[in-house]
Protein backbone atom coordinates (compact mmCIF):
# COMPACT_ATOMS: atom_id res chain seq x y z
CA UNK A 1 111.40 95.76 57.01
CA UNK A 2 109.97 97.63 54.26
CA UNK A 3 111.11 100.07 52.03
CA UNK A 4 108.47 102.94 51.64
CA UNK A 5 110.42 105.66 49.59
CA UNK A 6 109.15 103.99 46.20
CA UNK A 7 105.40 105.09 47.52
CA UNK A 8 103.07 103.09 45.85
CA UNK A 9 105.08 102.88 41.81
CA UNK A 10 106.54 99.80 43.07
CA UNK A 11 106.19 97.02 46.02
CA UNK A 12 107.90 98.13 49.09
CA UNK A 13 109.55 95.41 49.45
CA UNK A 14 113.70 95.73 49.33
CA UNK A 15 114.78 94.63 46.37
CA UNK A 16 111.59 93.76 44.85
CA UNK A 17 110.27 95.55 41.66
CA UNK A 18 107.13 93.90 41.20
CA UNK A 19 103.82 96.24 40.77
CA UNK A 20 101.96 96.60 44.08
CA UNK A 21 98.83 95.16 43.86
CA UNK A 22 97.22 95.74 47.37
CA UNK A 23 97.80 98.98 49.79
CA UNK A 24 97.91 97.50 53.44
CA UNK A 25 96.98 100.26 55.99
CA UNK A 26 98.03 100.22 58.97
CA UNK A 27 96.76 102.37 61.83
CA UNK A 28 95.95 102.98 65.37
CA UNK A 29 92.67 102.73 67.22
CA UNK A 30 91.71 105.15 69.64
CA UNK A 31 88.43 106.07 71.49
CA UNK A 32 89.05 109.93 71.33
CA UNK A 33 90.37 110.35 67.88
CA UNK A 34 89.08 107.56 65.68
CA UNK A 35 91.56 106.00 62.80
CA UNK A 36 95.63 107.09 63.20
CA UNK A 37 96.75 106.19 60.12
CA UNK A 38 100.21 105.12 60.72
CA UNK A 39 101.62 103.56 57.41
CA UNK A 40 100.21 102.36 54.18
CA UNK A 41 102.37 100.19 52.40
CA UNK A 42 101.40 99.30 48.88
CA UNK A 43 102.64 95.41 47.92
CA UNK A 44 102.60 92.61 45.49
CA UNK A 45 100.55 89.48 46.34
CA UNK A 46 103.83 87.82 47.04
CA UNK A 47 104.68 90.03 49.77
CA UNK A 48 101.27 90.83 50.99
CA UNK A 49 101.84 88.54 53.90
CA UNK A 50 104.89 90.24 55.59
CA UNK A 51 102.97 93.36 56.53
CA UNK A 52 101.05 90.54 58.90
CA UNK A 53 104.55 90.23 60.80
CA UNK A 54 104.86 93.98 61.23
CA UNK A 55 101.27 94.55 62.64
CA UNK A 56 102.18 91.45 64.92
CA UNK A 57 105.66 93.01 65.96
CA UNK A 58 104.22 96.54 66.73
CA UNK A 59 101.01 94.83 68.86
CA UNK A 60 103.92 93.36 71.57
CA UNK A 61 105.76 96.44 71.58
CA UNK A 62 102.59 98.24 72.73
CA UNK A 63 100.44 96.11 73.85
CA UNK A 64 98.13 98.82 75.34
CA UNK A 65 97.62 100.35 71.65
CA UNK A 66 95.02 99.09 69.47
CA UNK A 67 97.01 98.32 65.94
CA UNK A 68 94.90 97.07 62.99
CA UNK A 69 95.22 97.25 59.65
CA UNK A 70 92.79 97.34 56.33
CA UNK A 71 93.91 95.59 52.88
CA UNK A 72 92.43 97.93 50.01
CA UNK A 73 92.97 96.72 46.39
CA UNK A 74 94.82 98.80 43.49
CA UNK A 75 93.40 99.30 40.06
């Protein structure tokens, strides 16, 4: 779905070259451990909304696991 080898220069969306403006984290919740970061992906505001589909995707895959994800602004 996303493209993360541009890291955070440009959104990691395929094909788009807009500037990220917001990282989206996205990580697991355990008891034991705390925070699992599993991904940050760093997108424009147009795109901001696919990350949603992901989190949703990966939550009925493994229901058991506790996926959530924090939206952090760029400077």
């Amino acid at each position: 779905m996303f493209d993360i080898k541009k890291l955070n220069n440009k959104c990691n969306e395929p094909n788009c070259e807009n500037k990220p403006k917001k990282e989206k984290l996205i990580y697991e919740q355990t008891v034991r451990r705390g925070k699992k970061s599993l991904v940050s992906l760093y997108l424009c505001n147009k795109h901001i909304c696919k990350a949603n589909k992901l989190v949703t995707k990966l939550k009925s895959i493994e229901p058991k696991v506790v996926i959530d994800m924090e939206v952090n602004d760029l400077r």
